[in-house]
C-alpha atoms as a PDB file:
ATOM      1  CA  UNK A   1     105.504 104.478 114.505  1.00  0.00           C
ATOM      2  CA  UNK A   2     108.696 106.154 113.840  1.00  0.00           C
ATOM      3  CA  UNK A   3     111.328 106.347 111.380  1.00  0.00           C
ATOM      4  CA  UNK A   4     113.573 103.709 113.001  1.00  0.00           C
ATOM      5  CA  UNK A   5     110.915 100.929 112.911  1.00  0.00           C
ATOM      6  CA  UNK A   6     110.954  98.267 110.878  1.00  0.00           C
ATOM      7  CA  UNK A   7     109.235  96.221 109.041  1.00  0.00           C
ATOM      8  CA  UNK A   8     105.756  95.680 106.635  1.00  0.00           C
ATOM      9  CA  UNK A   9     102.406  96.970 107.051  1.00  0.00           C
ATOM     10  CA  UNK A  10      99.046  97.160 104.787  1.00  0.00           C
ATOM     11  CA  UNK A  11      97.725 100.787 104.451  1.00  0.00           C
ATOM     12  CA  UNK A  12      94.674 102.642 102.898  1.00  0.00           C
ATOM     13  CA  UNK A  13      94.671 105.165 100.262  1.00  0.00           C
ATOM     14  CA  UNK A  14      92.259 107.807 101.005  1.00  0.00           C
ATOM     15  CA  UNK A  15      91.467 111.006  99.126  1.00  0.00           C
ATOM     16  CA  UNK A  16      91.971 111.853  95.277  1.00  0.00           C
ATOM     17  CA  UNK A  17      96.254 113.090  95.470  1.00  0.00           C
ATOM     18  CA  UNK A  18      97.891 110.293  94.493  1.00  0.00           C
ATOM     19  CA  UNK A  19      95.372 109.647  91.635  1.00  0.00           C
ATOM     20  CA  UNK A  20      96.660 108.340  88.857  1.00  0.00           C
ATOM     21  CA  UNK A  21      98.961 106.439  90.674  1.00  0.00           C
ATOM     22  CA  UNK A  22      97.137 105.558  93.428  1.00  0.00           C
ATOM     23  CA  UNK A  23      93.155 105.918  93.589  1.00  0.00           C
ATOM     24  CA  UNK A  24      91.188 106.265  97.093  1.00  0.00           C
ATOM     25  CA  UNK A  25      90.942 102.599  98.560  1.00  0.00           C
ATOM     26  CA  UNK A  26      93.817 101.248  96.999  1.00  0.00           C
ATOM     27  CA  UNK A  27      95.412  99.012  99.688  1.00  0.00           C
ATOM     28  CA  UNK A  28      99.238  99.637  99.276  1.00  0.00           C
ATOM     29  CA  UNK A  29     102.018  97.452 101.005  1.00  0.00           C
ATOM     30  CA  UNK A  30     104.817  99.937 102.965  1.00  0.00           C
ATOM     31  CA  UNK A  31     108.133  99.188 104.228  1.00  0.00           C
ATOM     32  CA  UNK A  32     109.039 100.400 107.784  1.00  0.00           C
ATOM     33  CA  UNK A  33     113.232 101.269 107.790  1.00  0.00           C
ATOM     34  CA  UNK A  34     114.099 101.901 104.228  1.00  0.00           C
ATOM     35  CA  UNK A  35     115.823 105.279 102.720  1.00  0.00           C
ATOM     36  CA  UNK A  36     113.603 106.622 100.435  1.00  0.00           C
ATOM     37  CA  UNK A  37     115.000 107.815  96.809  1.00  0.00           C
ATOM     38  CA  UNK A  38     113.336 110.980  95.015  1.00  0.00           C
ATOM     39  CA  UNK A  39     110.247 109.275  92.601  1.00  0.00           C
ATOM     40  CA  UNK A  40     109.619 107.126  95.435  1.00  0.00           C
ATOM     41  CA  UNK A  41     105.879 107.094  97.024  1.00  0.00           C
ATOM     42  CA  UNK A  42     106.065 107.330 100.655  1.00  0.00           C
ATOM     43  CA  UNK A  43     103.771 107.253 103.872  1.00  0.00           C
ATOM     44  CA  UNK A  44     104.794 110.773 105.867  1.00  0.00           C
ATOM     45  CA  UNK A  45     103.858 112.573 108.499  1.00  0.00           C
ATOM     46  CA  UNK A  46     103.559 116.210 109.057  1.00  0.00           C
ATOM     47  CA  UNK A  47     104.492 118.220 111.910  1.00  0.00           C
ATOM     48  CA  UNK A  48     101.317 120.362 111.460  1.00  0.00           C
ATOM     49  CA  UNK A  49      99.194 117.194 111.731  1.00  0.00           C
ATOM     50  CA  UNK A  50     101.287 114.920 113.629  1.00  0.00           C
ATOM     51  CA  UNK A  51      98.227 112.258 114.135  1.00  0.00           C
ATOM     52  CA  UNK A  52      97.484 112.149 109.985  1.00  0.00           C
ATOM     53  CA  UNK A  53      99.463 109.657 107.617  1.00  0.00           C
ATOM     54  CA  UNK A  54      99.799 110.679 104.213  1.00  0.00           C
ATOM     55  CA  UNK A  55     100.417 108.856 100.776  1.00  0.00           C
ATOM     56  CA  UNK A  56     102.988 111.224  98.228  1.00  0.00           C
ATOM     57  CA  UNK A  57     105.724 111.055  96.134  1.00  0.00           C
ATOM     58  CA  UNK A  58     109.358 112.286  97.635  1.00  0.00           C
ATOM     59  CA  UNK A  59     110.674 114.901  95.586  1.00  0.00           C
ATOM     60  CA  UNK A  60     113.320 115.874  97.693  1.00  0.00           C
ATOM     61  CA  UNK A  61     115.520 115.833 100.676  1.00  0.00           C
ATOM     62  CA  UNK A  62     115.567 118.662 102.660  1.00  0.00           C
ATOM     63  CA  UNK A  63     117.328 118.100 105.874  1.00  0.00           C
ATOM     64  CA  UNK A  64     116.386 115.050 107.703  1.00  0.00           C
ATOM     65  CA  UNK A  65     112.711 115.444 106.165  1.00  0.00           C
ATOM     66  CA  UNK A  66     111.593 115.401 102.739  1.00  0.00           C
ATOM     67  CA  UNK A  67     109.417 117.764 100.128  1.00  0.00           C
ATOM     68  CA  UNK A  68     106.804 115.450  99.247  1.00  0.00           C
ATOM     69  CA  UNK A  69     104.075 116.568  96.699  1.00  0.00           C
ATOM     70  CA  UNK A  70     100.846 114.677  95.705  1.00  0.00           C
ATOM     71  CA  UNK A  71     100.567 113.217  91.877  1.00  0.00           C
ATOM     72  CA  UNK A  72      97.035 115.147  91.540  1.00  0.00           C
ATOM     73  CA  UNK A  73      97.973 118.823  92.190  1.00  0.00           C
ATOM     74  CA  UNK A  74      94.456 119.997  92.264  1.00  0.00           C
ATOM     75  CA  UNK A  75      93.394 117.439  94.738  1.00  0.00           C
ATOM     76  CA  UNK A  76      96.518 117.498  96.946  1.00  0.00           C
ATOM     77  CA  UNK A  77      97.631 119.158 100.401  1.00  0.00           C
ATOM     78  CA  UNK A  78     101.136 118.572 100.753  1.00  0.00           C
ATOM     79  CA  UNK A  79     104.386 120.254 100.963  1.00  0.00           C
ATOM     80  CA  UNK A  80     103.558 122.841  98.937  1.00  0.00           C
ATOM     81  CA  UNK A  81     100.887 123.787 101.551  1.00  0.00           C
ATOM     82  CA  UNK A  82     102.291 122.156 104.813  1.00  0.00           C
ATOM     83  CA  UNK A  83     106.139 122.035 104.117  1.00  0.00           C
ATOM     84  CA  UNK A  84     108.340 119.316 104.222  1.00  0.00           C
ATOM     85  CA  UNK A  85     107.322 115.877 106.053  1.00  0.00           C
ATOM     86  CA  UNK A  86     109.016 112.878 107.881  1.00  0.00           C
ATOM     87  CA  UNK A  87     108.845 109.715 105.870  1.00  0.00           C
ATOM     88  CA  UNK A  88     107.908 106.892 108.247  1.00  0.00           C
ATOM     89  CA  UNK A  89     107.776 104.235 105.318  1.00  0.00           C
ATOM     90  CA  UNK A  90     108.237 103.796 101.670  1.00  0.00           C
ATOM     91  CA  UNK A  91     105.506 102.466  99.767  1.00  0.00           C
ATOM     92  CA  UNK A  92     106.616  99.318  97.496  1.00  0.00           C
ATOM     93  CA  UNK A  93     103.627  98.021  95.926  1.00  0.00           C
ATOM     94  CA  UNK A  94      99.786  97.997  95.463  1.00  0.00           C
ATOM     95  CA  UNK A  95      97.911  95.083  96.564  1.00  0.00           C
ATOM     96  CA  UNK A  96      94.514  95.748  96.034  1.00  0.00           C
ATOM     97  CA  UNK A  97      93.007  96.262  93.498  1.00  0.00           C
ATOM     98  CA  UNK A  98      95.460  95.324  90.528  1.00  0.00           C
ATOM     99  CA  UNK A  99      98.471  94.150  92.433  1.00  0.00           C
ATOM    100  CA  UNK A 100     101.901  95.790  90.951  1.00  0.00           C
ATOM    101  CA  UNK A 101     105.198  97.300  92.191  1.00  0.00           C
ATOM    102  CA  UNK A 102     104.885 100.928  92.619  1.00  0.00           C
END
């Protein structure tokens, strides 16, 4: 799964950093080949832990990755501990539980 596939796929929220937005469980619905836009919440991966996908919110671009932060800072490892991340999707809506756009 890289940047340049497209595409829809179901994912799993685990852990407390994207609480309130997102809780641990939450099924989320991500699109494979879209740009992602700063406020966005994205599925990334980190060179540090190239075999872990993680749920955030894209604050910036830096370069061809992004600085990506979590929206529970006390619960969160993310740029601010692993540096910036490739964004392999961009999260569009919940669908479990409470389906809305994200």
């Amino acid at each position: 799964m890289d940047a340049s596939t497209t595409g829809w796929r179901r994912v799993t929220v685990r852990g407390p950093s994207m609480s309130t937005t997102l809780a641990d469980g939450d099924v989320v619905l991500v699109r494979f080949g879209r740009h992602p836009r700063p406020g966005d919440v994205v599925l990334v991966r980190w060179s540090a832990r190239p075999e872990q996908l993680s749920v955030k919110r894209a604050v910036r671009a830096e370069g061809a990755r992004w600085w990506v932060e979590g929206d529970n800072p006390f619960g969160s490892t993310d740029s601010r501990t692993l540096g910036p991340a490739a964004v392999v999707a961009v999260v569009t809506r919940r669908l479990w539980p409470r389906p809305r756009r994200l």
